[in-house]
Protein backbone atom coordinates (compact mmCIF):
# COMPACT_ATOMS: atom_id res chain seq x y z
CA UNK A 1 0.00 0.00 0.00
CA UNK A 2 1.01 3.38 -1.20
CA UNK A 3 1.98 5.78 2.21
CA UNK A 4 -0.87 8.26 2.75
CA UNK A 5 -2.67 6.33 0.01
CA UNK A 6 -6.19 7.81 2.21
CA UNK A 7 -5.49 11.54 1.17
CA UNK A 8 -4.61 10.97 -2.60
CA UNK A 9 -7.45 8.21 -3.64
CA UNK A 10 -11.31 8.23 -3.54
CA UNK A 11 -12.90 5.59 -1.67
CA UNK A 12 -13.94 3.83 -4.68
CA UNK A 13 -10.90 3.91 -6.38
CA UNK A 14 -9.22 1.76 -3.21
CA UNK A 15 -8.56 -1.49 -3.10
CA UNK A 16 -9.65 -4.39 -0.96
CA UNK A 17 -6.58 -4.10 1.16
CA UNK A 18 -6.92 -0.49 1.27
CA UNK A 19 -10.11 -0.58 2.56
CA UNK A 20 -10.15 -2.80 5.10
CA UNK A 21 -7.17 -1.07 6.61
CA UNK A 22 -8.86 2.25 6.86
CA UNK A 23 -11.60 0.06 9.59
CA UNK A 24 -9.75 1.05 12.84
CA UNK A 25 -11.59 -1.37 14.81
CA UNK A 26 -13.72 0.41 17.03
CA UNK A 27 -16.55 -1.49 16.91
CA UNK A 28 -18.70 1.62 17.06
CA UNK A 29 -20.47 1.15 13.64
CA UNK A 30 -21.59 -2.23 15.60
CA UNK A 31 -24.05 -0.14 17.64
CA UNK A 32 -27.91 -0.46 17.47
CA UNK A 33 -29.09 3.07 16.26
CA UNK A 34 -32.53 4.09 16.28
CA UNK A 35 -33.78 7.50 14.04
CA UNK A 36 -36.24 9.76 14.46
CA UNK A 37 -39.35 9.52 12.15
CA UNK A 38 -39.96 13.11 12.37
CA UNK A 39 -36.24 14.49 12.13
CA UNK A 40 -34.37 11.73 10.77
CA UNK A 41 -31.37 12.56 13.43
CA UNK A 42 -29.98 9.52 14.14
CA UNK A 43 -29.18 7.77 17.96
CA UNK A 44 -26.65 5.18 18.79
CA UNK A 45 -27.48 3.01 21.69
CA UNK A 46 -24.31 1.07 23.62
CA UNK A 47 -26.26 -1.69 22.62
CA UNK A 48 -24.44 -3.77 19.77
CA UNK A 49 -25.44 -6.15 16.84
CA UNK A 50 -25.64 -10.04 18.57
CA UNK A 51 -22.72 -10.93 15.95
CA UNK A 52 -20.32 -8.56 17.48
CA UNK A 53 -17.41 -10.16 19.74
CA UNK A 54 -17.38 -7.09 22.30
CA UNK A 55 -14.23 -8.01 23.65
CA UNK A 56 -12.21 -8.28 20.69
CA UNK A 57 -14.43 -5.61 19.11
CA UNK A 58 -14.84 -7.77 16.15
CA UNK A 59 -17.64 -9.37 14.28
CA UNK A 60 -17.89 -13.21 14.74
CA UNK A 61 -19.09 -13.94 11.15
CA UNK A 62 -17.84 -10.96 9.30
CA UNK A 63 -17.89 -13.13 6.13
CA UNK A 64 -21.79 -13.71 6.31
CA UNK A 65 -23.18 -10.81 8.61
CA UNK A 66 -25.64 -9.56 5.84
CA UNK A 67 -26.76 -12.78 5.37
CA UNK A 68 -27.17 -12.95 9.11
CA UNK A 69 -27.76 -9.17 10.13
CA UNK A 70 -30.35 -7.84 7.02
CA UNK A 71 -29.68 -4.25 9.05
CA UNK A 72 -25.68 -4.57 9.25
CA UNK A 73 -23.83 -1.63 7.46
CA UNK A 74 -21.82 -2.54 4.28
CA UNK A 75 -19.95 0.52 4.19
CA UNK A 76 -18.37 -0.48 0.85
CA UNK A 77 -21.90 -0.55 -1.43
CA UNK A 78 -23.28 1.74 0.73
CA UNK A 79 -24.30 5.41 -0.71
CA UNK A 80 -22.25 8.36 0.61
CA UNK A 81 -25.12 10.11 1.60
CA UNK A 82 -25.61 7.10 3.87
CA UNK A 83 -22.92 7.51 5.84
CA UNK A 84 -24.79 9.37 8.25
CA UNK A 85 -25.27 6.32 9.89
CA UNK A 86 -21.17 5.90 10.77
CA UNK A 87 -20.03 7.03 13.52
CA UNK A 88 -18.21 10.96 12.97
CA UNK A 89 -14.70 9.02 13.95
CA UNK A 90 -15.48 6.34 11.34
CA UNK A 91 -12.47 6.86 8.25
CA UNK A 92 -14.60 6.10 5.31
CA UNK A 93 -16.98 8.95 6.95
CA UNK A 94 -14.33 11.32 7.38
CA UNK A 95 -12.88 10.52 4.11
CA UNK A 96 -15.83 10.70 2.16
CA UNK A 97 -16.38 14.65 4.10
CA UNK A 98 -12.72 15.17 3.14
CA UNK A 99 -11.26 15.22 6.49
CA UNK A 100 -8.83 14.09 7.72
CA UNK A 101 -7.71 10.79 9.92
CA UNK A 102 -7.57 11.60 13.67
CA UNK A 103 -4.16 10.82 15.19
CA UNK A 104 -4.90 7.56 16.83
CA UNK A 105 -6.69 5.90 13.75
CA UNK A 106 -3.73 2.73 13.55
CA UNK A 107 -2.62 4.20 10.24
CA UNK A 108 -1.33 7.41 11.41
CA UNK A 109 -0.16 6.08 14.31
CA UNK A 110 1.26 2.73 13.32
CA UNK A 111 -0.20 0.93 16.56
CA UNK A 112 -3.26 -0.68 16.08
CA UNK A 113 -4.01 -0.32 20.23
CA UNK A 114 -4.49 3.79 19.67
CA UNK A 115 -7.79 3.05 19.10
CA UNK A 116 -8.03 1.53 22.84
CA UNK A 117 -5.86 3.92 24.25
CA UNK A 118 -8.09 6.98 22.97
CA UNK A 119 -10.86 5.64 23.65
CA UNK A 120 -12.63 5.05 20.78
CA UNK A 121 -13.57 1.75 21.38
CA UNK A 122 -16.76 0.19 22.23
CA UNK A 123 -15.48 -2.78 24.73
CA UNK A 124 -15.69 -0.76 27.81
CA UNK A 125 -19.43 0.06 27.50
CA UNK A 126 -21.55 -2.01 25.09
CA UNK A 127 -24.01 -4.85 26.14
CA UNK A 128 -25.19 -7.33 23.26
CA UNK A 129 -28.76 -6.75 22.38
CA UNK A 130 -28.73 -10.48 23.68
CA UNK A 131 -29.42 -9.14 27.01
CA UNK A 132 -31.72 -6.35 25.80
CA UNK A 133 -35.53 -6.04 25.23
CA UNK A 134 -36.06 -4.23 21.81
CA UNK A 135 -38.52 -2.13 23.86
CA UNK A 136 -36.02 -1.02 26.01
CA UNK A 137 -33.51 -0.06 23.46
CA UNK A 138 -34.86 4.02 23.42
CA UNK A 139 -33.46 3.49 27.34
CA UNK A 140 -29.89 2.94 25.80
CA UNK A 141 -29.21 6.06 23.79
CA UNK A 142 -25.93 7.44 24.09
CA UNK A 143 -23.54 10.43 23.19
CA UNK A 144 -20.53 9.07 21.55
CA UNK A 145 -17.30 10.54 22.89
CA UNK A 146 -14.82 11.70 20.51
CA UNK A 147 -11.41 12.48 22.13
CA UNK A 148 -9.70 15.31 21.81
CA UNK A 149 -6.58 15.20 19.38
């Protein structure tokens, strides 16, 4: 991969590798959201998608979570204007606003555990929506932290 390749290359034009490098593993995109019918402003719960290893921040069947998840985020054949629904750390989000990569996303930093260390992870707070009555979910909303840089 080309240094900086982010700055000088459109989403689309990335490739596979690329791509999946500019995920920093936060786990935040893994969060139930809910969206106002009158407003459409968008909510993110703490609650996360059953498929989601909270731990490790990782999805246990990333190969078949559409499949599994109908609702799960496929960020690559998704619609920029539907990126709304990324959380305002995500890279493809900031990309796609032309902005750039905060200075613990793991490729400005060159430690993938900058994510952890700023916080940006979802580990420390999230509860499956295993353990979570869909009724209940409104009772979940949270503000995302972003950290300063």
């Amino acid at each position: 991969m080309a240094l900086d390749f982010w700055e000088n290359k459109p989403l689309a034009e990335m490739t596979d590798e690329e791509w999946e490098s500019l995920c920093d593993g936060c786990a935040r995109c893994c969060l139930l959201k809910l969206e106002d019918e009158d407003t459409s402003e968008l909510f993110f719960t703490n609650v996360s998608c059953h498929l989601l290893n909270i731990e490790q921040c990782r999805c246990k069947d990333y190969r078949n979570r559409k499949f599994l998840v109908p609702e799960c985020l496929l960020v690559k054949s998704m619609a920029l204007a539907d990126y709304k629904w990324l959380p305002e750390s995500c890279a493809y989000r900031l990309i796609s606003e032309a902005k750039p990569l905060p200075e613990w996303h793991p490729l400005i930093s060159g430690d993938k555990n900058s994510v952890k260390l700023a916080g940006i992870t979802i580990d420390a707070f999230a509860v499956s929506e295993d353990f979570i009555h869909p009724d209940q979910l409104e009772d979940h909303v949270i503000n995302l932290p972003l950290p300063d840089d």
